[in-house]
N, C-alpha and C. Protein backbone atom coordinates (compact mmCIF):
# COMPACT_ATOMS: atom_id res chain seq x y z
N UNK A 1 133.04 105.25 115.62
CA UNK A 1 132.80 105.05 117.03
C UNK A 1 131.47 105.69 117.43
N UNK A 2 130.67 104.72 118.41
CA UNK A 2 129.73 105.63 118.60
C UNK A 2 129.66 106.94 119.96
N UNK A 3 129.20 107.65 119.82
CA UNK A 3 129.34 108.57 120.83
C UNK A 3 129.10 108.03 122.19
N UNK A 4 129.85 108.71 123.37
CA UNK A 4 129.68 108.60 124.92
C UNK A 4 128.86 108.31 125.39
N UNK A 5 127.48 108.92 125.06
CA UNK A 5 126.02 108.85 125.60
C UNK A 5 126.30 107.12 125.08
N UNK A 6 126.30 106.25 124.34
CA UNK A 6 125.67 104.78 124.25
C UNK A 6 126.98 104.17 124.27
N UNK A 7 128.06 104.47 124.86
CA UNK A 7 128.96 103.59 125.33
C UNK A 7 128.61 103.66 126.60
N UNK A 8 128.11 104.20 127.63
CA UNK A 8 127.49 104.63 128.91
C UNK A 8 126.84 105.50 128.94
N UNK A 9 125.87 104.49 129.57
CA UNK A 9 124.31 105.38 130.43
C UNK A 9 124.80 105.98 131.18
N UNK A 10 125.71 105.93 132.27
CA UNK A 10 125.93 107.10 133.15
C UNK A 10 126.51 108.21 133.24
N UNK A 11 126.97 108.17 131.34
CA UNK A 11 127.83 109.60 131.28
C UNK A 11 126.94 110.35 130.24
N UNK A 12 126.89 111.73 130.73
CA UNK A 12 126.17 112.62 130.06
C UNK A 12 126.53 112.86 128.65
N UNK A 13 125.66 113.18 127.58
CA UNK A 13 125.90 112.80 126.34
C UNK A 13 127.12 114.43 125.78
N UNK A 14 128.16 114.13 125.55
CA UNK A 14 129.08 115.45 124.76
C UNK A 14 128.31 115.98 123.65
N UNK A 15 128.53 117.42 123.83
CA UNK A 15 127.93 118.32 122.88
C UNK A 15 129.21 118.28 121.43
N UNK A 16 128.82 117.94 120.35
CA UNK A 16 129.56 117.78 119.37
C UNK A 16 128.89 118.23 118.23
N UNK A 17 129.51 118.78 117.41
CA UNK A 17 129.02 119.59 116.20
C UNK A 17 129.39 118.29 114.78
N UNK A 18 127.54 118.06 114.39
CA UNK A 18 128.28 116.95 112.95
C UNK A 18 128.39 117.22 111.96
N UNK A 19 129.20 116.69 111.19
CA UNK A 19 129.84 117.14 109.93
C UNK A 19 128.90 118.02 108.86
N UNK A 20 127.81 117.35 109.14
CA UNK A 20 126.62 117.31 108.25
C UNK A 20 124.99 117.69 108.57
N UNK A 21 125.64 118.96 109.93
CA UNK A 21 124.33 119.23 110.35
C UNK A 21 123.54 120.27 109.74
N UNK A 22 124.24 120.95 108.99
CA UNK A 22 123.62 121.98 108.26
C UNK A 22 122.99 121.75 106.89
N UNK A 23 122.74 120.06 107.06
CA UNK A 23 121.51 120.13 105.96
C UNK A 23 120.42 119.58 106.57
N UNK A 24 120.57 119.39 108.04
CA UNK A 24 119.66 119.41 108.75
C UNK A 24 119.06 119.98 109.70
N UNK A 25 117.65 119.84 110.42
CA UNK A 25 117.23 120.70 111.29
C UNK A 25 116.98 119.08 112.74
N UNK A 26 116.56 120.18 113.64
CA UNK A 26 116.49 119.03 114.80
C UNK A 26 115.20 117.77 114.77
N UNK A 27 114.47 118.44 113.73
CA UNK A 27 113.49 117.77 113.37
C UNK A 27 113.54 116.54 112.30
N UNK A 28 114.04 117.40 110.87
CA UNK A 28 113.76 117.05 109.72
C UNK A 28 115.63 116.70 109.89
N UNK A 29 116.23 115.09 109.43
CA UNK A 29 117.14 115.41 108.78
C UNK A 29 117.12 115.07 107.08
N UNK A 30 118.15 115.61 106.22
CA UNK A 30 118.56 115.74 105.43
C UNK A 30 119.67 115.63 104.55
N UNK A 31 119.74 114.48 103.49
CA UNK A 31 120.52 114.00 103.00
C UNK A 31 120.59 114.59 101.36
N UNK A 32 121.49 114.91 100.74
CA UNK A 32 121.84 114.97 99.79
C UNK A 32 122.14 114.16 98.75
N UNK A 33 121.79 113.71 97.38
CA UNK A 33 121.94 112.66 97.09
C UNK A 33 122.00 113.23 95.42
N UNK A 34 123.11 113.15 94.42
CA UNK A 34 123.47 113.15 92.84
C UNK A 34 122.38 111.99 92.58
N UNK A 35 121.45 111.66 91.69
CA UNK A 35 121.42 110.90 90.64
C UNK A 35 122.40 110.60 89.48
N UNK A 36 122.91 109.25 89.76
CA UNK A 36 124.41 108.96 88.03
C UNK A 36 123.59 108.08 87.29
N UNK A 37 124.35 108.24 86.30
CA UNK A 37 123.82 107.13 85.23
C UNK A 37 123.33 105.82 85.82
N UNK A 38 124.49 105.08 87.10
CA UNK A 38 123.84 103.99 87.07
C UNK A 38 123.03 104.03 88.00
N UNK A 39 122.26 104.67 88.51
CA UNK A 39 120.91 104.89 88.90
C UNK A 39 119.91 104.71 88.55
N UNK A 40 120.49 105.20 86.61
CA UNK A 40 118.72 105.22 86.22
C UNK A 40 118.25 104.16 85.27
N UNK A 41 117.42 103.75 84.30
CA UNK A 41 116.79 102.56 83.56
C UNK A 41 117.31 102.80 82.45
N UNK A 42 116.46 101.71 80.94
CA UNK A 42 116.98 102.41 79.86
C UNK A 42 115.81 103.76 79.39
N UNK A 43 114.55 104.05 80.44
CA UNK A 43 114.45 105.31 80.02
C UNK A 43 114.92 106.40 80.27
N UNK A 44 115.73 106.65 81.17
CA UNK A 44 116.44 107.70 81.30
C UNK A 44 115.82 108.04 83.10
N UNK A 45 115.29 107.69 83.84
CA UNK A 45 114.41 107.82 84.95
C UNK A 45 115.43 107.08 86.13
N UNK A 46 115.07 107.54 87.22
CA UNK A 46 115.71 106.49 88.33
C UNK A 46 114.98 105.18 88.39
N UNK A 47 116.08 103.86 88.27
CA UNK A 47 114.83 102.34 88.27
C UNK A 47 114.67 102.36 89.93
N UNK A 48 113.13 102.38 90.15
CA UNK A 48 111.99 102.08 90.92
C UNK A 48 113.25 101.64 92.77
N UNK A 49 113.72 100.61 92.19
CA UNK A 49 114.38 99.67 93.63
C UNK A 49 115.44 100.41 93.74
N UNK A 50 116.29 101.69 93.27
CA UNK A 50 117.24 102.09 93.60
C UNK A 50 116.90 103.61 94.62
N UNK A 51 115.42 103.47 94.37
CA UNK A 51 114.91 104.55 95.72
C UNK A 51 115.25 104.02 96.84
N UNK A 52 114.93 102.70 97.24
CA UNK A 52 115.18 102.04 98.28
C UNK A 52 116.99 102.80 99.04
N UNK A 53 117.78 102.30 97.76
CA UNK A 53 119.03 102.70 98.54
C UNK A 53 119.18 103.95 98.78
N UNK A 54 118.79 104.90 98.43
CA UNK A 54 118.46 106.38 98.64
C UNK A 54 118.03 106.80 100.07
N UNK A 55 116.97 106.07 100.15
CA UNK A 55 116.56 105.82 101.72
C UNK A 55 116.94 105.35 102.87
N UNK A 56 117.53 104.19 102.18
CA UNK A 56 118.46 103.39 103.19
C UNK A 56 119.90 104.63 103.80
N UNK A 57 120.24 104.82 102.78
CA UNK A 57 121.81 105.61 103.44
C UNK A 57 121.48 106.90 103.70
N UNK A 58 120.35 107.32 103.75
CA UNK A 58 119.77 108.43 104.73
C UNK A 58 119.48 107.92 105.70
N UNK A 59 118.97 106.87 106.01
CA UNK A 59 118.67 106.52 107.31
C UNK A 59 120.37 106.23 108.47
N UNK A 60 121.12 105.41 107.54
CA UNK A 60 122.36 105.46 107.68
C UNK A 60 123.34 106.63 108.59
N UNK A 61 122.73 107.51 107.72
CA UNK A 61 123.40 109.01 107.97
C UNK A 61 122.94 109.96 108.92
N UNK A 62 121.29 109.50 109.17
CA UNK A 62 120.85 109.95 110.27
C UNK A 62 121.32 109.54 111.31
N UNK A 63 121.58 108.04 111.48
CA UNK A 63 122.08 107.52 112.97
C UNK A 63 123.15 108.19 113.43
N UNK A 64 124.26 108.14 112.13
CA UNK A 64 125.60 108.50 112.07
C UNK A 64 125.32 110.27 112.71
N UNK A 65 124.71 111.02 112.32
CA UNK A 65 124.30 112.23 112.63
C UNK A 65 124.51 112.04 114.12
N UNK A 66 123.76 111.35 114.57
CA UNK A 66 123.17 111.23 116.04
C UNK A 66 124.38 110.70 116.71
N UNK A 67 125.25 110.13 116.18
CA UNK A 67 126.72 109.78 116.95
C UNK A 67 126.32 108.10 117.09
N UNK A 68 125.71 107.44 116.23
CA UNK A 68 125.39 106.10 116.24
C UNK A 68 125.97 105.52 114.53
N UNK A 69 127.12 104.48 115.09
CA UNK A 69 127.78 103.89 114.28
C UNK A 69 126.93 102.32 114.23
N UNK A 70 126.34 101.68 113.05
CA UNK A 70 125.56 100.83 113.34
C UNK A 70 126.67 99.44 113.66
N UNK A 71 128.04 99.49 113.06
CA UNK A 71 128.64 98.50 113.21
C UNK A 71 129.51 98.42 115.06
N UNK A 72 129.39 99.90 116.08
CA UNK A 72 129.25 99.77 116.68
C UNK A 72 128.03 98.71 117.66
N UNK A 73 126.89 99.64 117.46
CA UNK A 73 125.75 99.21 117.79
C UNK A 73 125.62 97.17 117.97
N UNK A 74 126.07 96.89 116.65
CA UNK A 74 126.20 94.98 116.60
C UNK A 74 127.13 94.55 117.55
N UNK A 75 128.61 95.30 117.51
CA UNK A 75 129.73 95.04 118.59
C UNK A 75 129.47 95.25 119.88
N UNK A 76 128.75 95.94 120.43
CA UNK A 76 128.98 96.55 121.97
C UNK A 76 127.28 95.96 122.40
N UNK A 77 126.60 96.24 121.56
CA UNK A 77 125.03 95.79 121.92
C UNK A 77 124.39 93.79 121.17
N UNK A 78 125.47 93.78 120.72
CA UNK A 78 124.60 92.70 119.90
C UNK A 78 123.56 92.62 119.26
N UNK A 79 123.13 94.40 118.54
CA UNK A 79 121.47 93.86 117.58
C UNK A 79 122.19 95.11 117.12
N UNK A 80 121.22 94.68 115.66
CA UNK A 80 120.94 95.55 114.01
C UNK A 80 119.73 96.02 113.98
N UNK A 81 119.57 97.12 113.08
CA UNK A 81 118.20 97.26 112.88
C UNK A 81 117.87 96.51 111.08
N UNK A 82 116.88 96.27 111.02
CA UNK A 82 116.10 95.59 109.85
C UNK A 82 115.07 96.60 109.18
N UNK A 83 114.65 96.54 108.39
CA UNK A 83 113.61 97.01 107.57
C UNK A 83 112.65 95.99 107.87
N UNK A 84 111.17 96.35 108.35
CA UNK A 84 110.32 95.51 109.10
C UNK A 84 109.19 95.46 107.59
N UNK A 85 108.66 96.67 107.65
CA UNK A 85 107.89 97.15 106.44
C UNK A 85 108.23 98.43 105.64
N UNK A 86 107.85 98.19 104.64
CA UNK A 86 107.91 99.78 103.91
C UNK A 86 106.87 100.17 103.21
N UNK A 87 106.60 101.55 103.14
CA UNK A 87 105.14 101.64 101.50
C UNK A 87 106.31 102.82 100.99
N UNK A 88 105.60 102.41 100.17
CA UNK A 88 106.57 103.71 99.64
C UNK A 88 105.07 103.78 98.18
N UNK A 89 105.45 105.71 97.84
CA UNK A 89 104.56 106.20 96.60
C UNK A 89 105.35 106.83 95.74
N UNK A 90 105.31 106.22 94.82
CA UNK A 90 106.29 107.23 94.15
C UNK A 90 105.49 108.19 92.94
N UNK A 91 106.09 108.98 93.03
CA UNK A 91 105.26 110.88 92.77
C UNK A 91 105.41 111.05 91.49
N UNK A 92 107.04 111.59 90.96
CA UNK A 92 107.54 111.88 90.35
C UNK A 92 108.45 110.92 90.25
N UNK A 93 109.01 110.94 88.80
CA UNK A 93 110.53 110.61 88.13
C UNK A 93 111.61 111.28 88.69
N UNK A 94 112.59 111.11 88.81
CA UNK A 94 113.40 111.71 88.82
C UNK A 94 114.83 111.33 87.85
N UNK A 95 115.79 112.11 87.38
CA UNK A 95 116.10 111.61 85.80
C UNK A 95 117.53 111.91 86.76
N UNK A 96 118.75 111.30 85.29
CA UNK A 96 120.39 111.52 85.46
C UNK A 96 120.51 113.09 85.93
N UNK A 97 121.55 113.05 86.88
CA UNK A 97 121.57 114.21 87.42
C UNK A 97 121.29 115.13 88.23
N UNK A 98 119.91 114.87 88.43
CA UNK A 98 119.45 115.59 89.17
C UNK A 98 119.82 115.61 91.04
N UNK A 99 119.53 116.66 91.49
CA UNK A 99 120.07 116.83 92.94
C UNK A 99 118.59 116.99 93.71
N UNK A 100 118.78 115.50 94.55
CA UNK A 100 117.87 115.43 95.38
C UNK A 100 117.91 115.09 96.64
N UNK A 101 116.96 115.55 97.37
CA UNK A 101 117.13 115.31 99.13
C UNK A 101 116.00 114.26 99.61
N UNK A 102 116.77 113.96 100.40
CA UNK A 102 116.29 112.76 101.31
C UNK A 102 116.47 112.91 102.68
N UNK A 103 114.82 112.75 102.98
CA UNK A 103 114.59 113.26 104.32
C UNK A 103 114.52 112.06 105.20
N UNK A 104 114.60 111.91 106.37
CA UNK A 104 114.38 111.05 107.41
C UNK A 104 113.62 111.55 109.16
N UNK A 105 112.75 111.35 109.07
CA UNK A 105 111.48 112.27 110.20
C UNK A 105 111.20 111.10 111.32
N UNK A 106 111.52 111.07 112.48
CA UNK A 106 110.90 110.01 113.54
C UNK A 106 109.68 109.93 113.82
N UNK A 107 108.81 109.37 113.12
CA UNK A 107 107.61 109.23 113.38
C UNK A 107 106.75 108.54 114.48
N UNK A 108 107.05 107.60 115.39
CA UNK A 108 107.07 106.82 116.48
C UNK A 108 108.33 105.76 116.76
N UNK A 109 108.53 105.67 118.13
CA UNK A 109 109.26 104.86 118.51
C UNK A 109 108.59 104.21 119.81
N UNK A 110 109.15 103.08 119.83
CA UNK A 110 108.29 101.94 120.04
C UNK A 110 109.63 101.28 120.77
N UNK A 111 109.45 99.85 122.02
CA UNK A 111 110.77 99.17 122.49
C UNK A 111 111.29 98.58 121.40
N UNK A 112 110.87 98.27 120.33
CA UNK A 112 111.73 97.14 119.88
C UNK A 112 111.89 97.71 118.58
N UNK A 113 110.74 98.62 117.99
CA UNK A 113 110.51 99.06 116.49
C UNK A 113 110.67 100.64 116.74
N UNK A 114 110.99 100.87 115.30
CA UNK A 114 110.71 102.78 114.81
C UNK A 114 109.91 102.84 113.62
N UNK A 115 109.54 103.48 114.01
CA UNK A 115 108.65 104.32 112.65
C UNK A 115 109.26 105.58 111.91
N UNK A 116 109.62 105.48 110.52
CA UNK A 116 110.44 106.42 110.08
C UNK A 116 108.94 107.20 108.93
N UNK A 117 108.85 108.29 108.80
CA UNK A 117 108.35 108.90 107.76
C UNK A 117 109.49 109.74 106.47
N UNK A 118 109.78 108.87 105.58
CA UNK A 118 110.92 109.33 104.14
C UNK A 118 110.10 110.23 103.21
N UNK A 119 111.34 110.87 103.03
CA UNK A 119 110.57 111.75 101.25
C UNK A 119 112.00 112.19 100.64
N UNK A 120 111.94 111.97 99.46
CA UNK A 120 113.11 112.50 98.39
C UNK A 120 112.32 113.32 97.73
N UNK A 121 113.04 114.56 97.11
CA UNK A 121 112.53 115.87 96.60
C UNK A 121 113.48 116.38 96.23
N UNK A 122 112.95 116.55 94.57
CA UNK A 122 113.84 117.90 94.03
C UNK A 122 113.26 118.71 94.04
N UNK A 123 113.98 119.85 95.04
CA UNK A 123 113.46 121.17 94.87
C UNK A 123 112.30 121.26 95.57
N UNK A 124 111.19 121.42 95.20
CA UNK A 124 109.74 122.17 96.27
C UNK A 124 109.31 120.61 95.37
N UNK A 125 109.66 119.45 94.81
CA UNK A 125 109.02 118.69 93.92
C UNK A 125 109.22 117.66 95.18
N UNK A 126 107.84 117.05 95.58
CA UNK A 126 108.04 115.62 96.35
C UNK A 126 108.23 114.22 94.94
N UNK A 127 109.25 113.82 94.91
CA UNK A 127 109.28 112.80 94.02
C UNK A 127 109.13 111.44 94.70
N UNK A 128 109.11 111.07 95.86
CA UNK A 128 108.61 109.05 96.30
C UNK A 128 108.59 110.14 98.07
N UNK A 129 107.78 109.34 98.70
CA UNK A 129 107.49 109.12 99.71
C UNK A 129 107.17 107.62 100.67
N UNK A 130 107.52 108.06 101.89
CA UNK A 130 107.80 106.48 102.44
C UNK A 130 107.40 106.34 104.00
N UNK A 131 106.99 105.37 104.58
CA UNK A 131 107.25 104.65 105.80
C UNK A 131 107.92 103.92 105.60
N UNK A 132 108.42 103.75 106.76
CA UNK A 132 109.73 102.47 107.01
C UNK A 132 109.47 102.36 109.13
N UNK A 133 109.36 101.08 108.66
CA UNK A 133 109.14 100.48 110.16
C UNK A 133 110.11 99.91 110.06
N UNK A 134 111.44 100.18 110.95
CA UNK A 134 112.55 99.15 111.37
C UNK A 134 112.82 98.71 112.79
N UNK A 135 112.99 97.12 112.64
CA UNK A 135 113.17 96.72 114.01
C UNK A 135 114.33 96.53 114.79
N UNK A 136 114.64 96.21 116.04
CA UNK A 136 115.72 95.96 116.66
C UNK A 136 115.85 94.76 116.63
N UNK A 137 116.90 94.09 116.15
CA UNK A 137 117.39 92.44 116.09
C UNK A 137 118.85 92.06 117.04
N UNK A 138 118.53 90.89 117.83
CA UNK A 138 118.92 90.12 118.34
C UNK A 138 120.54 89.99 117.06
N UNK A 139 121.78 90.09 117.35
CA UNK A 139 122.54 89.82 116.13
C UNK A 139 122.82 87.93 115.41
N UNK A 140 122.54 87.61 116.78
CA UNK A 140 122.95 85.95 117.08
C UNK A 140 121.90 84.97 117.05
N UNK A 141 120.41 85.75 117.53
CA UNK A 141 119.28 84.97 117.02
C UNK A 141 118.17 85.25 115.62
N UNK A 142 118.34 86.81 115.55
CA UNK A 142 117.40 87.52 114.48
C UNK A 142 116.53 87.44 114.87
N UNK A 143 116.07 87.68 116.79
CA UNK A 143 114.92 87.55 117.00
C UNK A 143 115.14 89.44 117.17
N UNK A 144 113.74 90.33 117.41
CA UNK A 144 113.30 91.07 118.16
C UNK A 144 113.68 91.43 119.35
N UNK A 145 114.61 92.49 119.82
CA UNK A 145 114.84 92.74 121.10
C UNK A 145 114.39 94.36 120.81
N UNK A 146 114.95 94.15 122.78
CA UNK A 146 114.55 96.08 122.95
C UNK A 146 115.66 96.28 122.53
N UNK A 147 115.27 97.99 121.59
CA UNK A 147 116.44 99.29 121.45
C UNK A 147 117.16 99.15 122.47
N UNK A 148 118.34 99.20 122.44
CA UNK A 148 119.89 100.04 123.51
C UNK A 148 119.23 101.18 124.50
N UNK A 149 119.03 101.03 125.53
CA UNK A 149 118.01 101.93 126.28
C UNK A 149 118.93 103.33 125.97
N UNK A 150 120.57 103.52 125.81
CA UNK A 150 120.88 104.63 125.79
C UNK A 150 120.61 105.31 124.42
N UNK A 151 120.28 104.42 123.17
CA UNK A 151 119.71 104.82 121.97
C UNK A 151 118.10 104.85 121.93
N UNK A 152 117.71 104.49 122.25
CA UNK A 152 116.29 104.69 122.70
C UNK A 152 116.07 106.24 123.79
N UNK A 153 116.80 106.27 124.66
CA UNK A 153 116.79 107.99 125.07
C UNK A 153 117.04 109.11 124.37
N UNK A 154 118.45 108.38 123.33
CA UNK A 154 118.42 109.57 122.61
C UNK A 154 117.32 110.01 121.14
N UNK A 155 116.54 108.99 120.94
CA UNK A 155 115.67 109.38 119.91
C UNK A 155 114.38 109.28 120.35
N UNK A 156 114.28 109.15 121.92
CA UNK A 156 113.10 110.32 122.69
C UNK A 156 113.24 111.27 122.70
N UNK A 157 114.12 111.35 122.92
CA UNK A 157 114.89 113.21 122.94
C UNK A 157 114.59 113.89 121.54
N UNK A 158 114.65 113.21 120.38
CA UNK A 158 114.33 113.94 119.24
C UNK A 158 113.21 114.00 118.95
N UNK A 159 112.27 112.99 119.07
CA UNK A 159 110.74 112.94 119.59
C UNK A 159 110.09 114.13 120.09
N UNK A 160 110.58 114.47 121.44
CA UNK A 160 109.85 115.37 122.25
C UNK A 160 110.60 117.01 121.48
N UNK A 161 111.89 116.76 120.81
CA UNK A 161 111.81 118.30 120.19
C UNK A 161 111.13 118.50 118.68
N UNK A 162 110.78 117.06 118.38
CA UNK A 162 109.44 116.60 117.12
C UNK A 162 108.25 117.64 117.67
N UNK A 163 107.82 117.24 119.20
CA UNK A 163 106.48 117.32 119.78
C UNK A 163 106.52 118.85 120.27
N UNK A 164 107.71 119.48 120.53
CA UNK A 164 108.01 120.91 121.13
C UNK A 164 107.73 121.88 119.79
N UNK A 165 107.70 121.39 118.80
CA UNK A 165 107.85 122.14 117.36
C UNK A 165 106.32 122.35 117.36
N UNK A 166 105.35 121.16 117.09
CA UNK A 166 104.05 121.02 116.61
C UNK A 166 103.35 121.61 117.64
């Protein structure tokens, strides 16, 4: 379910503690993520396109953080978000096993688009780095609409404690 604040604009958003806030800060969140076997190639490395999903269910988990269920979001609002563009660099390998984090940073938001800045890292090691521009979609046309104005407030709100930090 998604939280109060985006079932109504006119009710003030409940203070709620998430499951999973203590691998994050108000800025930076933070996902945890095992590398398994089927992660990686036959050299022993993570294959290249399975960063993608790494990223993806951090982004996932960020919304979810924020009290935003995306299968809400389609039901009550009628739009998804999409992956618009991505770059991504990748740094380092990262092999079976290993324990790595995946960050998700709001880099601009925009009516219809976000700008995400990603990084997975083991340890003090940046291993891939990323933009991700995702848009707001129409569910019924796949056109471009505006953000949920009550989801769009709340990731101004994380914005300006982005901008209160720097």
């Amino acid at each position: 379910m998604m939280n109060d604040e985006l079932s109504s604009s006119r009710k003030r958003p409940a203070k709620r503690s998430s499951p999973i806030t203590h691998h994050s800060s108000p800025i930076t969140f933070r996902w945890p993520v095992r590398v398994y076997y089927e992660d990686t190639d036959l050299g022993g490395v993570v294959y290249y396109a399975n960063y993608l999903k790494f990223l993806e269910r951090a982004r996932t988990e960020w919304l979810r953080a924020l009290g935003v269920e995306q299968t809400a979001l389609a039901a009550e609002h009628r739009v998804i978000f999409v992956v618009r563009s991505i770059a991504l660099e990748y740094l380092r390998p990262a092999a079976f096993n290993d324990e790595l984090v995946v960050t998700v940073e709001l880099e601009d938001l925009g009516a219809v688009q976000i700008l995400l800045r990603q990084r997975i890292s083991r340890g003090t090691v940046e291993v891939v780095t990323a933009r991700v521009r995702i848009a707001c979609i129409n569910t019924a046309t796949f056109k471009p609409v505006r953000i949920p104005g009550s989801l769009s407030g709340l990731l101004r709100r994380q914005a300006a404690k982005l901008n209160d930090k720097l």
